[in-house]
Protein backbone atom coordinates (compact mmCIF):
# COMPACT_ATOMS: atom_id res chain seq x y z
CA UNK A 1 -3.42 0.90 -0.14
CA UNK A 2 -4.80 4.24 1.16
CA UNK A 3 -7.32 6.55 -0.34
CA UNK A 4 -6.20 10.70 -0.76
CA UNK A 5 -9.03 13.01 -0.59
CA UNK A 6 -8.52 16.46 -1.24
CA UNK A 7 -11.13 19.10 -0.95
CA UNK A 8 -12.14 22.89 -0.46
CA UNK A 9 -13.11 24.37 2.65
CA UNK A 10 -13.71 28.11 2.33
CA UNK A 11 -10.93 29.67 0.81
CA UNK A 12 -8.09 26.42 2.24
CA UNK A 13 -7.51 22.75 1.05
CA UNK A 14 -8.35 20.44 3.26
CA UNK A 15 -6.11 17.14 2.84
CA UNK A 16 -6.39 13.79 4.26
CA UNK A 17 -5.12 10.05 3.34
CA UNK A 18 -6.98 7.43 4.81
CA UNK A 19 -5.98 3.95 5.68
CA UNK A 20 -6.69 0.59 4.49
CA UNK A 21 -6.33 -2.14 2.11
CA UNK A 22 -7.64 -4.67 -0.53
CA UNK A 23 -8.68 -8.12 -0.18
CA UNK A 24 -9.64 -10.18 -3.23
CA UNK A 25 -12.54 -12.63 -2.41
CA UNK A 26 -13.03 -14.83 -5.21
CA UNK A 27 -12.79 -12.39 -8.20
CA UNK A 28 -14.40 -9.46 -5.83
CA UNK A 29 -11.66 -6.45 -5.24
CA UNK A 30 -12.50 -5.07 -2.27
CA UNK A 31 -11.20 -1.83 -0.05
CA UNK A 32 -11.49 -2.56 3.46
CA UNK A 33 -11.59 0.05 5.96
CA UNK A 34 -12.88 1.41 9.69
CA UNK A 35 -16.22 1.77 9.44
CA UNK A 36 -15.83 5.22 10.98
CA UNK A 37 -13.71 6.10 8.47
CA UNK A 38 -16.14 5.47 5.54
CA UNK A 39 -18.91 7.60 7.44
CA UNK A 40 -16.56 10.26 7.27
CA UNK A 41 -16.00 9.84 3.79
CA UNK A 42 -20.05 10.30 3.19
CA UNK A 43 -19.94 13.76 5.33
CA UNK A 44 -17.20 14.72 2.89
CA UNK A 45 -19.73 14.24 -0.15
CA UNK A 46 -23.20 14.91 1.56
CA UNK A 47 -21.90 18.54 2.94
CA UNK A 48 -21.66 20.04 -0.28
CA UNK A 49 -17.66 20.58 -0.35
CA UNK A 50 -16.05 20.74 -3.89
CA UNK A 51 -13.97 17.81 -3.87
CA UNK A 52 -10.35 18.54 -5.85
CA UNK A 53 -9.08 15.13 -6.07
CA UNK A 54 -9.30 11.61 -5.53
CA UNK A 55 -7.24 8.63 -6.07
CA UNK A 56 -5.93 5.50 -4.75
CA UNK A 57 -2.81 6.08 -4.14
CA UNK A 58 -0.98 2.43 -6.06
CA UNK A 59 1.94 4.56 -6.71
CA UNK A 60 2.07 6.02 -3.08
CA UNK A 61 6.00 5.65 -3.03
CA UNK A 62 6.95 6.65 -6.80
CA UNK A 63 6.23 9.99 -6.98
CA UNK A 64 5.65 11.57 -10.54
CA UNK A 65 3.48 8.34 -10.91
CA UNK A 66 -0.01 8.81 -11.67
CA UNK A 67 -2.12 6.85 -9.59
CA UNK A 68 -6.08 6.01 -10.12
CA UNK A 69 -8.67 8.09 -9.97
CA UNK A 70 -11.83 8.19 -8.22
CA UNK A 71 -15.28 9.21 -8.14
CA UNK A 72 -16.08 9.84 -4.70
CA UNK A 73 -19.99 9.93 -4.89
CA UNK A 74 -20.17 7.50 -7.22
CA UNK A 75 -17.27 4.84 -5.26
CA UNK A 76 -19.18 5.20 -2.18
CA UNK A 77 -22.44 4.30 -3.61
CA UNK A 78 -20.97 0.97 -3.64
CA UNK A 79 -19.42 0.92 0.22
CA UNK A 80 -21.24 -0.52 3.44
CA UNK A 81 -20.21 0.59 6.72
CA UNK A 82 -21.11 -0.61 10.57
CA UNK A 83 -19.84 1.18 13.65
CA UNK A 84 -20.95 0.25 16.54
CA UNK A 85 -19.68 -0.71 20.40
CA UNK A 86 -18.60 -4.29 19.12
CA UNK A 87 -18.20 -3.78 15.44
CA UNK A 88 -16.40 -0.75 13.40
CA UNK A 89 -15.03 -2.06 9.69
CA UNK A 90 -16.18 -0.64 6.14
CA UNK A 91 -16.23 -2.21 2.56
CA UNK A 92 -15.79 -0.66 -0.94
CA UNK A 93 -16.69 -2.64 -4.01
CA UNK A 94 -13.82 -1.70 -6.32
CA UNK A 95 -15.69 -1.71 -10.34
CA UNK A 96 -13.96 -4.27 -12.44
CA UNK A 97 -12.36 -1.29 -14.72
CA UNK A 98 -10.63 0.04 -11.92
CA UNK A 99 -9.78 -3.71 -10.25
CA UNK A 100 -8.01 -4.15 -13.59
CA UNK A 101 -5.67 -1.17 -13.64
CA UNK A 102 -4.89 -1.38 -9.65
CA UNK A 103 -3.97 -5.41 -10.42
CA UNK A 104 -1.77 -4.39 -13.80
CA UNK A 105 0.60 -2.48 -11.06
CA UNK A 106 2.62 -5.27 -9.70
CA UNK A 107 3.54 -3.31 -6.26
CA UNK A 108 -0.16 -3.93 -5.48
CA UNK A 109 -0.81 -6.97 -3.49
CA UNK A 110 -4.24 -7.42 -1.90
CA UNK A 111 -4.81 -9.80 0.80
CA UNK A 112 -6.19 -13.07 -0.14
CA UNK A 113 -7.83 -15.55 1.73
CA UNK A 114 -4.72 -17.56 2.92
CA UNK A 115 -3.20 -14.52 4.12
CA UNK A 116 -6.57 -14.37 6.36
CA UNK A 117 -7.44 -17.53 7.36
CA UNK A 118 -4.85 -18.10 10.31
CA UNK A 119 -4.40 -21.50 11.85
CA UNK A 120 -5.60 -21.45 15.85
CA UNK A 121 -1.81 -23.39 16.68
CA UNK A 122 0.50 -20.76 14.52
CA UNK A 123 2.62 -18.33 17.11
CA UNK A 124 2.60 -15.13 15.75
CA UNK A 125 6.24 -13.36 16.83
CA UNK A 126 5.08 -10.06 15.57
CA UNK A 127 2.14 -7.77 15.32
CA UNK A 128 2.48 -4.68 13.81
CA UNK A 129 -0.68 -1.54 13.19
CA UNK A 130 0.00 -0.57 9.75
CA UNK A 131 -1.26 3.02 7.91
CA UNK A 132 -0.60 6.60 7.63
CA UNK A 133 -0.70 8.59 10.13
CA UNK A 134 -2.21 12.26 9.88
CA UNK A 135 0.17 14.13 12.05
CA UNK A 136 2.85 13.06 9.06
CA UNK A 137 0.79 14.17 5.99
CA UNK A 138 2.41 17.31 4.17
CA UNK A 139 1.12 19.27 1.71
CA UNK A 140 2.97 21.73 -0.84
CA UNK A 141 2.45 24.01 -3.49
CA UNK A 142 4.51 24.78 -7.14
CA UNK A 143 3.67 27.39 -9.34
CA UNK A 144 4.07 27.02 -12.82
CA UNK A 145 3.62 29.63 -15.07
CA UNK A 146 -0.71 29.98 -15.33
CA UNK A 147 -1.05 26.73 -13.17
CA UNK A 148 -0.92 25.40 -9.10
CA UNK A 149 0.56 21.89 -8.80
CA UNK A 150 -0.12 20.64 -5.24
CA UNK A 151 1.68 17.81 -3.75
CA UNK A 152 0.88 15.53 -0.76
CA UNK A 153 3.36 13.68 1.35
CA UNK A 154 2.32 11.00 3.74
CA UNK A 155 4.69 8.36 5.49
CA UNK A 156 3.58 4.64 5.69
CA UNK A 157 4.13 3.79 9.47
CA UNK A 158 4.51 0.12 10.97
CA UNK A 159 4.13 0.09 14.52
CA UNK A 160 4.48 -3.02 16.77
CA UNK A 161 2.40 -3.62 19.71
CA UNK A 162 2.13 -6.40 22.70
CA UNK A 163 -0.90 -7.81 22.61
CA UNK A 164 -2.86 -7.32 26.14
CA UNK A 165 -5.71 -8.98 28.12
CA UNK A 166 -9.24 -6.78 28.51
CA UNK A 167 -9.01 -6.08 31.87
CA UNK A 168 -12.00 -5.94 34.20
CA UNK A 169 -13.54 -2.58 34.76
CA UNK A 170 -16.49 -1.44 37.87
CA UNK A 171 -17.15 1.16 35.42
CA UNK A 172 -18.11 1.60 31.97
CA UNK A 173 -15.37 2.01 28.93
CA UNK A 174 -15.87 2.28 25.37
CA UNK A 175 -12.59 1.58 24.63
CA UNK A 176 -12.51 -1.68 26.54
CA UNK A 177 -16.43 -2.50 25.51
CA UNK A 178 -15.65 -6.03 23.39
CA UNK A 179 -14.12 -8.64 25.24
CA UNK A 180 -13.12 -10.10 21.52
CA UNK A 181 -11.62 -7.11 20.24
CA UNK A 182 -7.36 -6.88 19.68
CA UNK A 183 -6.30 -4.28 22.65
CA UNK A 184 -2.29 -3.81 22.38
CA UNK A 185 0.31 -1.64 23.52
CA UNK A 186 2.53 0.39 20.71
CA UNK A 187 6.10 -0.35 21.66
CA UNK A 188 8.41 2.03 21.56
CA UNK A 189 10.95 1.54 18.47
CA UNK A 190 14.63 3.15 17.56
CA UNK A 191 15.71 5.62 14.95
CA UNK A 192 18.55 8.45 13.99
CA UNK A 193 16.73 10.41 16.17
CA UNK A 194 15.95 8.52 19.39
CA UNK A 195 12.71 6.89 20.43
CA UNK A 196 10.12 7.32 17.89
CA UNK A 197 6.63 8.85 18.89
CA UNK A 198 3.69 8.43 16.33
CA UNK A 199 -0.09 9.45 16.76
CA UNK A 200 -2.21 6.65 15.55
CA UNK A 201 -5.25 9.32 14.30
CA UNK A 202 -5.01 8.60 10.29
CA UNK A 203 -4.35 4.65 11.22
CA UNK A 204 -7.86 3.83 11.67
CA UNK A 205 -8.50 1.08 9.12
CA UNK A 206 -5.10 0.26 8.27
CA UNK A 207 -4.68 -3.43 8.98
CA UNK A 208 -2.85 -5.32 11.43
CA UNK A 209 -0.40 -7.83 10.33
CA UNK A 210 0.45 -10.92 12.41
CA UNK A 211 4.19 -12.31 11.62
CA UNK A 212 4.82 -15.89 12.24
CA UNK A 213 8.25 -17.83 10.79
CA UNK A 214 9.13 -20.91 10.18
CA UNK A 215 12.62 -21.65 9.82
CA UNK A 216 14.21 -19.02 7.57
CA UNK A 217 10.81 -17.84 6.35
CA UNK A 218 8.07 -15.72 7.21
CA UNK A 219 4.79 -15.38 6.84
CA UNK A 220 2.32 -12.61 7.30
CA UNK A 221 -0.95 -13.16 8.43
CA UNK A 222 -4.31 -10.34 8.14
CA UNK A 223 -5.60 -10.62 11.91
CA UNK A 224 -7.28 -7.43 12.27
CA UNK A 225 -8.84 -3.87 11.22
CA UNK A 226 -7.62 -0.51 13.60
CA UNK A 227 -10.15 1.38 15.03
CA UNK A 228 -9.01 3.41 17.88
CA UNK A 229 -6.52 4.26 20.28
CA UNK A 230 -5.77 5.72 23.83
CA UNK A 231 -3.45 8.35 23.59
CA UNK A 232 -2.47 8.80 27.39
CA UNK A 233 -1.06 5.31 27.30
CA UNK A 234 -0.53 4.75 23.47
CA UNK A 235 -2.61 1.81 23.73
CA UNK A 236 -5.05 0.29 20.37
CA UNK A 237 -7.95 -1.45 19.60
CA UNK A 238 -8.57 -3.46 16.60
CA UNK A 239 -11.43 -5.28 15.20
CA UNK A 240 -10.07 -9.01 14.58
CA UNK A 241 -10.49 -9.96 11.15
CA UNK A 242 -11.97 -13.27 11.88
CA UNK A 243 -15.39 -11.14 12.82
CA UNK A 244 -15.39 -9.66 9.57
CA UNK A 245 -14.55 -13.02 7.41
CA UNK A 246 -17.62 -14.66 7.58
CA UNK A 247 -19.47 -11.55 6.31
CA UNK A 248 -17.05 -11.46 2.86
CA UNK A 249 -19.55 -13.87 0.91
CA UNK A 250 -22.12 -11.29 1.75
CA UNK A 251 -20.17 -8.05 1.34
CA UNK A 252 -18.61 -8.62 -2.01
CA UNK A 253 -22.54 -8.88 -3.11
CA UNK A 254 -23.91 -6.30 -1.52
CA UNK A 255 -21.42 -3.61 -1.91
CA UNK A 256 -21.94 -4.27 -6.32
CA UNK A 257 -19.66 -2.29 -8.60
């Protein structure tokens, strides 16, 4: 479920959805994220911007659908975030008011922990880096009578990706820094128009999604968080979730609401 933030900058609107999505631990509703991502959101609110609008966007794909609201300030000062070399993820303690009307909307589906907890023997056949990416975010403008309606389009993008070995480097790389991190390779994929080329910047914190079937049925598995991406050879890094899942007892504490 991603988060649209709309503010001013100077005299322009300055639009941007961010990725992620919820994971109920217990009877904690959580938004889980890059941790990058929610340090951006802070800069947002600590530099003094007027911030237009914020919601989660529930009802991403109806549109005319209100979706929830949300007090930026006030939602972060229940979020935790840690970016470092080997760790980049970020939490959001959704309030139990808001948990309540997100959960009433039956298209939302958080991840739970059997969706996480994936069994060391199970072949995964797929694994796709799922979120919106920025390059495909419009924004438009209708004038009615005294008022401005804006309207934001973003496209929900699922991109598979072989999963590669951390090769062995003489000299330093970020990128390749965590020898237990999820590096992969987008794969190219078909549509009306030929080869499809997406920029991952906007992913960041979208999860990735294992696939694994038995039979005629299939099951999808959280394995990680995105965090970054090389461009030059449209390669990813993830943070795997099973880094993150021991920390949930602690995290849906700490982060309150």
């Amino acid at each position: 479920m991603p988060l649209l933030v709309v503010w001013d900058r100077g005299q322009e609107h300055q639009t941007e959805i961010f990725s992620g999505f919820l994971v109920l631990h217990g009877q904690r509703l959580m938004w889980m994220t890059a941790g990058h991502v929610i340090e951006h959101l802070r800069e947002v609110v600590s530099s003094g911007v007027r911030v237009g609008a914020a919601k989660w966007l529930d009802s991403w794909s109806r549109r005319e659908e209100m979706s929830v609201r949300v007090d930026l300030p006030s939602t972060l000062s229940h979020s935790i975030s840690v970016n470092n070399s080997s760790l980049d993820y970020g939490v959001i303690g959704i309030r139990q008011n808001t948990a309540s009307l997100l959960l009433a909307n039956r298209a939302v589906r958080p991840f739970t922990e059997d969706m996480w907890v994936v069994p060391d023997t199970l072949d995964l056949i797929g694994r796709y880096a799922v979120g919106f990416p920025a390059s495909l975010v419009e924004t438009s403008e209708q004038k009615a009578r005294t008022k401005i309606r804006g309207f934001v389009a973003g496209t929900l993008k699922v991109l598979p990706f072989a999963q590669l070995d951390r090769p062995e480097h003489d000299e330093f790389d970020e990128f390749w820094s965590d020898p237990d991190a999820i590096y992969g390779e987008l794969l190219g994929y078909s549509d009306e128009q030929g080869l499809a080329d997406v920029e991952v910047p906007g992913m960041s914190g979208g999860p990735i999604v294992g696939v694994s079937q038995a039979g005629d049925v299939a099951d999808f598995w959280l394995v990680g968080i995105q965090r970054s991406w090389k461009p030059d050879r449209r390669l990813i890094r993830a943070e795997p979730f099973r880094k993150v899942r021991p920390l949930l007892d602690r995290l849906s504490t700490d982060v309150g609401g």
